[in-house]
N, C-alpha and C. Protein backbone atom coordinates (compact mmCIF):
# COMPACT_ATOMS: atom_id res chain seq x y z
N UNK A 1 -35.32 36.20 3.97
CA UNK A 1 -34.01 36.78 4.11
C UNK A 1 -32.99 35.90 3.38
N UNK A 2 -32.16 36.53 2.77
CA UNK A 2 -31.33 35.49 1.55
C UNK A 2 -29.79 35.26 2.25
N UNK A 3 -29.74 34.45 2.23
CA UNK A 3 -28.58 33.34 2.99
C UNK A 3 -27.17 33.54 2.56
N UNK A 4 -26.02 34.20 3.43
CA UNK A 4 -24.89 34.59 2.45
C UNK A 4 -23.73 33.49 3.52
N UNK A 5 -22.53 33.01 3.01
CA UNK A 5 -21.56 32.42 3.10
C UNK A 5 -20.58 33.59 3.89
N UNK A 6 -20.25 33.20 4.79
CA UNK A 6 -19.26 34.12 5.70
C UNK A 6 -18.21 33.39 6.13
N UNK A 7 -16.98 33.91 5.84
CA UNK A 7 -15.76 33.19 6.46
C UNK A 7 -15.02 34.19 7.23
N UNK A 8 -14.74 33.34 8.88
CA UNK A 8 -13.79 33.62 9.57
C UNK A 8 -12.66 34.48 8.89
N UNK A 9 -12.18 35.09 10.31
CA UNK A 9 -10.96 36.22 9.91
C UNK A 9 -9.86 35.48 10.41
N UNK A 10 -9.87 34.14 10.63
CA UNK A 10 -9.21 33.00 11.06
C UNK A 10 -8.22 32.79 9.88
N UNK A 11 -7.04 32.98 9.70
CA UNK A 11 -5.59 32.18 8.98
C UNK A 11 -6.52 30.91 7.53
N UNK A 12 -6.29 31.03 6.38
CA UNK A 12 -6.91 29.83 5.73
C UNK A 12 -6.66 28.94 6.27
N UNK A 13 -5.57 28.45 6.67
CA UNK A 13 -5.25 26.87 7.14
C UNK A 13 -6.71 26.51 7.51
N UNK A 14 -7.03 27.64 8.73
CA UNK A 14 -8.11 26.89 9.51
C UNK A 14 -9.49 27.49 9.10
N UNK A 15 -9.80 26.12 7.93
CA UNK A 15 -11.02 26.81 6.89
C UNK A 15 -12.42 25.97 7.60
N UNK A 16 -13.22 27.28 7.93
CA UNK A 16 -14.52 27.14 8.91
C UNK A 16 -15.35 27.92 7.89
N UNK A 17 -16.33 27.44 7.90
CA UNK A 17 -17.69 28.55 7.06
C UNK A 17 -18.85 28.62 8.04
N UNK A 18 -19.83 29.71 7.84
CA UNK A 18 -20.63 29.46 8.12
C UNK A 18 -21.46 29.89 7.47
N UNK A 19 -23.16 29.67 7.15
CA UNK A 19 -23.92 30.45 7.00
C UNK A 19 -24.67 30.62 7.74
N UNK A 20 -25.05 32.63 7.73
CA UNK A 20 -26.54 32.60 8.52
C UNK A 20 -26.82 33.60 7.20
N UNK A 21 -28.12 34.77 8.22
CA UNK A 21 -28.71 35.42 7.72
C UNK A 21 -28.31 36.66 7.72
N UNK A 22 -29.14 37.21 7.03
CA UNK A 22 -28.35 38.93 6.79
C UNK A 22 -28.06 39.42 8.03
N UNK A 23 -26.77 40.00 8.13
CA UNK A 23 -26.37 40.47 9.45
C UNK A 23 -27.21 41.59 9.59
N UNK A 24 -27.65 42.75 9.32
CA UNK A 24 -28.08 43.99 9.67
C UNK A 24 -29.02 43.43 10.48
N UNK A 25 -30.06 42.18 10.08
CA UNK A 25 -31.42 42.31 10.87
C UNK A 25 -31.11 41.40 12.05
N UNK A 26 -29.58 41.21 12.75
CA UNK A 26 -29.40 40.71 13.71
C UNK A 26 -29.48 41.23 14.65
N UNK A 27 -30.01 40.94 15.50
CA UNK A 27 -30.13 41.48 17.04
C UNK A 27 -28.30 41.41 17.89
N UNK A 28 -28.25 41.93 18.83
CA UNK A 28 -26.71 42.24 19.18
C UNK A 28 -26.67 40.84 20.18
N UNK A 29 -27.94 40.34 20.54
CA UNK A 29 -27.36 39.27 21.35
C UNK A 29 -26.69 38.21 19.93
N UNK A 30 -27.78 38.05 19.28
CA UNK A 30 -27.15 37.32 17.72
C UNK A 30 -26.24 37.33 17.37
N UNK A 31 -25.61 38.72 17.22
CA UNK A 31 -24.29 38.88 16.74
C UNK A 31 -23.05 37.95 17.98
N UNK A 32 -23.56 38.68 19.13
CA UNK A 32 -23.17 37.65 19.75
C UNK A 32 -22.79 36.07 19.93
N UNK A 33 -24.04 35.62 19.69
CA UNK A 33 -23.98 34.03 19.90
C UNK A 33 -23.67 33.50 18.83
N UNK A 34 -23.96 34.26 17.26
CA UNK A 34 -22.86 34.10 16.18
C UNK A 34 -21.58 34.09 16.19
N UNK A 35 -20.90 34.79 16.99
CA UNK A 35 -19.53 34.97 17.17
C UNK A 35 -18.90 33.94 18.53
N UNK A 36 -19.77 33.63 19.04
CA UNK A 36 -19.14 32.41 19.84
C UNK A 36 -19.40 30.77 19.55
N UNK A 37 -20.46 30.58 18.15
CA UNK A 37 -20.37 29.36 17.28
C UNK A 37 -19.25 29.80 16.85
N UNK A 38 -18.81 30.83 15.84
CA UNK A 38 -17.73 30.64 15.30
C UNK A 38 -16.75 30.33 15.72
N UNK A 39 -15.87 31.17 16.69
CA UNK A 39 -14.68 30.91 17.25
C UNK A 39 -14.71 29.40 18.43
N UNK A 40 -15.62 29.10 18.33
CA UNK A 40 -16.10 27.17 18.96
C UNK A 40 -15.81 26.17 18.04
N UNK A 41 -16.43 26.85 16.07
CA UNK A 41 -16.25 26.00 15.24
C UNK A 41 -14.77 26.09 15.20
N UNK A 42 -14.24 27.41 15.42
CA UNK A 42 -12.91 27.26 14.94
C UNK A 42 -12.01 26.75 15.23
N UNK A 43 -12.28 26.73 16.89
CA UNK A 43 -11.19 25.91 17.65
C UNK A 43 -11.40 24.76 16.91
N UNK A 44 -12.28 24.28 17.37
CA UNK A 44 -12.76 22.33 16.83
C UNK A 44 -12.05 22.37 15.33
N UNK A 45 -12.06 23.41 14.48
CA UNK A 45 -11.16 23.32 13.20
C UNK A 45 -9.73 23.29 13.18
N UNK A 46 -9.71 24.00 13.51
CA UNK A 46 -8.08 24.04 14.23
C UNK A 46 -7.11 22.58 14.88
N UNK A 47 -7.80 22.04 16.11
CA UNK A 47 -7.48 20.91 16.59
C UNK A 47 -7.52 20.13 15.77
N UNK A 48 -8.79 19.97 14.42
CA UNK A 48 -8.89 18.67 13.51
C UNK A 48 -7.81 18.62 12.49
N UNK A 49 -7.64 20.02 12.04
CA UNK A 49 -5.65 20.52 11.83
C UNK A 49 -4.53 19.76 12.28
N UNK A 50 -4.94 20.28 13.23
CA UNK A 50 -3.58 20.31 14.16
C UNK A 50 -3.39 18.29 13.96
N UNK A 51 -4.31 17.50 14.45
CA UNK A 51 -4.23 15.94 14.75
C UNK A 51 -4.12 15.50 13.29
N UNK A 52 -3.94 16.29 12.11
CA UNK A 52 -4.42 15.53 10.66
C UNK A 52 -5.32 14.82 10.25
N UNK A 53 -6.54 15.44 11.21
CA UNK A 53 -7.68 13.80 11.26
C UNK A 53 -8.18 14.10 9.79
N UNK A 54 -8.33 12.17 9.47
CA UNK A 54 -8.41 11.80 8.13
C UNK A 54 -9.67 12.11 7.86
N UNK A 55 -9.35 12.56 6.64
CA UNK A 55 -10.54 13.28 5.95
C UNK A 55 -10.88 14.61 5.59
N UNK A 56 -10.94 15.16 7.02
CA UNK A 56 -11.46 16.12 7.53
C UNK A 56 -10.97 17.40 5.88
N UNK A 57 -12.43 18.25 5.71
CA UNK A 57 -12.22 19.37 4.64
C UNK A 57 -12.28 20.79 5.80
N UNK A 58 -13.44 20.90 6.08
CA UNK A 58 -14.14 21.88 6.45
C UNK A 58 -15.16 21.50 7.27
N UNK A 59 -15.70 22.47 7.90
CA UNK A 59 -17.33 23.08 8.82
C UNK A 59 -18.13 23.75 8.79
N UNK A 60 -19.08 23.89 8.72
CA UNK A 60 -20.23 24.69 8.87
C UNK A 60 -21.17 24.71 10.08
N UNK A 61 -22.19 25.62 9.64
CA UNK A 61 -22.93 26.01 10.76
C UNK A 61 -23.72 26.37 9.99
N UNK A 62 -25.29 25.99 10.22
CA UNK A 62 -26.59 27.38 10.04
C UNK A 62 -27.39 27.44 10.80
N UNK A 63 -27.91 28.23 11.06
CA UNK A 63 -28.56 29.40 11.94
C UNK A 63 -29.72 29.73 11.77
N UNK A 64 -30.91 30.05 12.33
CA UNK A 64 -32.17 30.86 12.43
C UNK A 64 -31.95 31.14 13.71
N UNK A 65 -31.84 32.48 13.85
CA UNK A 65 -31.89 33.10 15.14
C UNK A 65 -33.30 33.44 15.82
N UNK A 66 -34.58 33.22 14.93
CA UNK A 66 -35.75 33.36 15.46
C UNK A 66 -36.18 31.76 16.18
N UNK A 67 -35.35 31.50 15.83
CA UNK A 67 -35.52 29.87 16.39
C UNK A 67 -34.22 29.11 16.98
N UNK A 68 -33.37 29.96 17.45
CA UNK A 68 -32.31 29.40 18.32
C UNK A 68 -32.87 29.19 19.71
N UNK A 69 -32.06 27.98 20.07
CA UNK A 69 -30.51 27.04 19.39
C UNK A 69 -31.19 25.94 19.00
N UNK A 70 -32.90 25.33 18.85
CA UNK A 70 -33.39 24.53 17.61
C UNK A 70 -32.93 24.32 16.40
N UNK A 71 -32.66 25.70 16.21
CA UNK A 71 -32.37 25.97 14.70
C UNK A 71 -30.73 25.67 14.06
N UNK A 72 -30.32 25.12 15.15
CA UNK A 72 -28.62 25.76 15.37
C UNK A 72 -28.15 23.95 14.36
N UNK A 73 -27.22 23.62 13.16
CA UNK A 73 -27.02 22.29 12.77
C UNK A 73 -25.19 23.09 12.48
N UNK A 74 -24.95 22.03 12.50
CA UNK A 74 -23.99 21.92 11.60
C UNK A 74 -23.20 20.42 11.33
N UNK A 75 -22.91 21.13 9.82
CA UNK A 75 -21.82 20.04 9.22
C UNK A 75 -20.69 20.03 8.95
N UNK A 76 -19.88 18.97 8.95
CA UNK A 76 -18.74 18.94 9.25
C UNK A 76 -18.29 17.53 8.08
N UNK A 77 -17.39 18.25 6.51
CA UNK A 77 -17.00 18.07 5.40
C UNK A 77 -15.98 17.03 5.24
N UNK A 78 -16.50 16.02 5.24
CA UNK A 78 -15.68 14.82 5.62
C UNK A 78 -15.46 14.06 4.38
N UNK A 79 -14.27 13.64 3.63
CA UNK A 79 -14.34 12.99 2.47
C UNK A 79 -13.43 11.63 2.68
N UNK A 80 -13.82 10.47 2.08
CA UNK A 80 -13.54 9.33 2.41
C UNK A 80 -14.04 8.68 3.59
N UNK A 81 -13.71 7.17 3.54
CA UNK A 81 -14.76 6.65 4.62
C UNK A 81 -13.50 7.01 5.98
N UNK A 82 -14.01 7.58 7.06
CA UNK A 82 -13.51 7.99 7.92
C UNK A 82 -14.46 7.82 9.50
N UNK A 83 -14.95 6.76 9.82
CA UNK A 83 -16.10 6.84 10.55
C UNK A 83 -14.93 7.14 12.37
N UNK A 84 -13.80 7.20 12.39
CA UNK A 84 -13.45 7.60 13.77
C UNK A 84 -13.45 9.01 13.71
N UNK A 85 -13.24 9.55 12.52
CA UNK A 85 -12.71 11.17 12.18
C UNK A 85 -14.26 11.55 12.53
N UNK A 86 -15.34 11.35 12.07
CA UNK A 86 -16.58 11.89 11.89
C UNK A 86 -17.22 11.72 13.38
N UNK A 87 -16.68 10.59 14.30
CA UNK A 87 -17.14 10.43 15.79
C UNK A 87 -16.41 11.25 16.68
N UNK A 88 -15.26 11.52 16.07
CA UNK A 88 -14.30 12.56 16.56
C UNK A 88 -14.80 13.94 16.83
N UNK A 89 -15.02 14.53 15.17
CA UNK A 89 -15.84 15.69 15.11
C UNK A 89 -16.97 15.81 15.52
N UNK A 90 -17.67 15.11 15.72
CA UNK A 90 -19.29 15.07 16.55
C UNK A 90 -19.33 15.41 18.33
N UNK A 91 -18.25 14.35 18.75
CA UNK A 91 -18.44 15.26 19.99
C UNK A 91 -17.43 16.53 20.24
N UNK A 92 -16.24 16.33 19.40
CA UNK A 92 -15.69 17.87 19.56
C UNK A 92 -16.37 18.69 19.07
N UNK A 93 -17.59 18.88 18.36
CA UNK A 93 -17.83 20.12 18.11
C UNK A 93 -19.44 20.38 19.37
N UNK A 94 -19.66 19.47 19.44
CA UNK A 94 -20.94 19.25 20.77
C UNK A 94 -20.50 20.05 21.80
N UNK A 95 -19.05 19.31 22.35
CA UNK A 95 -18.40 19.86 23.30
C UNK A 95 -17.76 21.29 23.76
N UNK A 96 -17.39 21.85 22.17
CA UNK A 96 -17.14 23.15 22.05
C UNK A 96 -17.96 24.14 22.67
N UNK A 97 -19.53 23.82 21.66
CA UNK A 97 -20.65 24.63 22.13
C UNK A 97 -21.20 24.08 23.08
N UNK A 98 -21.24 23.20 23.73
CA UNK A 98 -21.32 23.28 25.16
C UNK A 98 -21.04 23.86 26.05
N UNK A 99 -19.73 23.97 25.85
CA UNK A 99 -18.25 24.77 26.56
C UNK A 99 -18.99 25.86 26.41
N UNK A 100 -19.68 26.89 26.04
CA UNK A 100 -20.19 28.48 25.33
C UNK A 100 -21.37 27.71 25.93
N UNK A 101 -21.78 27.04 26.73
CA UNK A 101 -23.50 27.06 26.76
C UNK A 101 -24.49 27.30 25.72
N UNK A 102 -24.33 26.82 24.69
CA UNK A 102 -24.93 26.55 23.29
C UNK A 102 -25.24 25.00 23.64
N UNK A 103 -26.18 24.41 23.48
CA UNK A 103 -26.62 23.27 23.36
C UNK A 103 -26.82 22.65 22.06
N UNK A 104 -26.13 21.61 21.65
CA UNK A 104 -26.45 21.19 20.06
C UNK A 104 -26.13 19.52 20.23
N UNK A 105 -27.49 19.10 20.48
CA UNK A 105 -27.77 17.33 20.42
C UNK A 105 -26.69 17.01 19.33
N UNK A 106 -26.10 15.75 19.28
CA UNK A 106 -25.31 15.26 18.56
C UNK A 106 -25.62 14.45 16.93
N UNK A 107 -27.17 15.01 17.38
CA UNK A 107 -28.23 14.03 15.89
C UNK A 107 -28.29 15.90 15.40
N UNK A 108 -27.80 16.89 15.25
CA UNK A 108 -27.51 17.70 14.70
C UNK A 108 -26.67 18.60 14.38
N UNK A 109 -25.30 17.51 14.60
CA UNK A 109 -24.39 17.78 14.13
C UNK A 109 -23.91 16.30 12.48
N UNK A 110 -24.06 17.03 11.24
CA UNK A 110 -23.67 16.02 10.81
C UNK A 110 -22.64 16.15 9.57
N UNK A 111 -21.67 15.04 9.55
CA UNK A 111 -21.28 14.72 8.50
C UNK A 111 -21.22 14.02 7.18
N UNK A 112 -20.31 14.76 6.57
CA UNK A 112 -21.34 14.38 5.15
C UNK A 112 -19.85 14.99 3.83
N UNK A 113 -20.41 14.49 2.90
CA UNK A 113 -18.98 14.73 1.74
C UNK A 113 -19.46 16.10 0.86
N UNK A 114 -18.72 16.73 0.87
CA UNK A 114 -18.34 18.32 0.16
C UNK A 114 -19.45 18.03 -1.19
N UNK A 115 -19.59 16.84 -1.51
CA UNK A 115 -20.68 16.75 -3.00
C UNK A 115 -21.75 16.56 -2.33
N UNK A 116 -21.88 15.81 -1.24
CA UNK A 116 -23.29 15.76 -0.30
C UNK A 116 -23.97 17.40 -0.35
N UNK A 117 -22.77 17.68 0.49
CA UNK A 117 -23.36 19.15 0.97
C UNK A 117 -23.70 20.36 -0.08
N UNK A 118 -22.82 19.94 -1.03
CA UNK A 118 -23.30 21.26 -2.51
C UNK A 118 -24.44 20.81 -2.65
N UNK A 119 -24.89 19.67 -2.96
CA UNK A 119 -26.34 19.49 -3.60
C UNK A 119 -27.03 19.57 -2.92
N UNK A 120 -27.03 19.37 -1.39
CA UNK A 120 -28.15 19.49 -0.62
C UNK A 120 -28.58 21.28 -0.43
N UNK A 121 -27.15 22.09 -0.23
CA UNK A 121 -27.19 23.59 0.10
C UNK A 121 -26.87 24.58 -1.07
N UNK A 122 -26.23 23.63 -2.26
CA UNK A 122 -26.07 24.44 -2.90
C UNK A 122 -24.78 25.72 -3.19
């Protein structure tokens, strides 16, 4: 299934991405639990807004729903050395999906620089 880039209906300011998989072959709980990472990432985007935390670009998320919430990572687009901003974002975004009963260990949430992440995802 080929992997498409989806952005929130969220204001640009508060720039969140995610990728999953083709929506049609989502199941409705999916669509679901897709839509409550997002608006989790978004808050956590929003607040990292709102505080000016240094660095901070963007977020992501990806997904295998045949293998959720294993499958569940995300990264969070951090440029310059910023190691409070990146401890910041790690448990605010843990905490988010927590908050939603989404479970996501903190060794899979990671940050990383916008050139990291093109080359690794492309």
């Amino acid at each position: 299934m080929p992997c498409v880039p989806v952005m929130s209906s969220r204001p640009p300011s508060a720039v969140s991405r995610s990728r999953l998989c083709d929506n049609a072959a989502m199941r409705k709980t999916d669509k679901h639990r897709e839509r409550q990472i997002i608006d989790a990432l978004n808050t956590v985007c929003e607040r990292a807004l709102e505080r000016s935390l240094p660095g901070f670009t963007w977020l992501t998320h990806h997904v295998d729903y045949q293998r959720f919430p294993n499958s569940l990572t995300v990264f969070c687009i951090v440029e310059g050395n910023a190691p409070d901003s990146e401890a910041w974002l790690v448990e605010a975004v843990c905490k988010a999906l927590r908050d939603c009963n989404i479970p996501l260990p903190s060794n899979r949430c990671h940050c990383l620089s916008e050139a990291s992440y093109q080359q690794r995802f492309g």
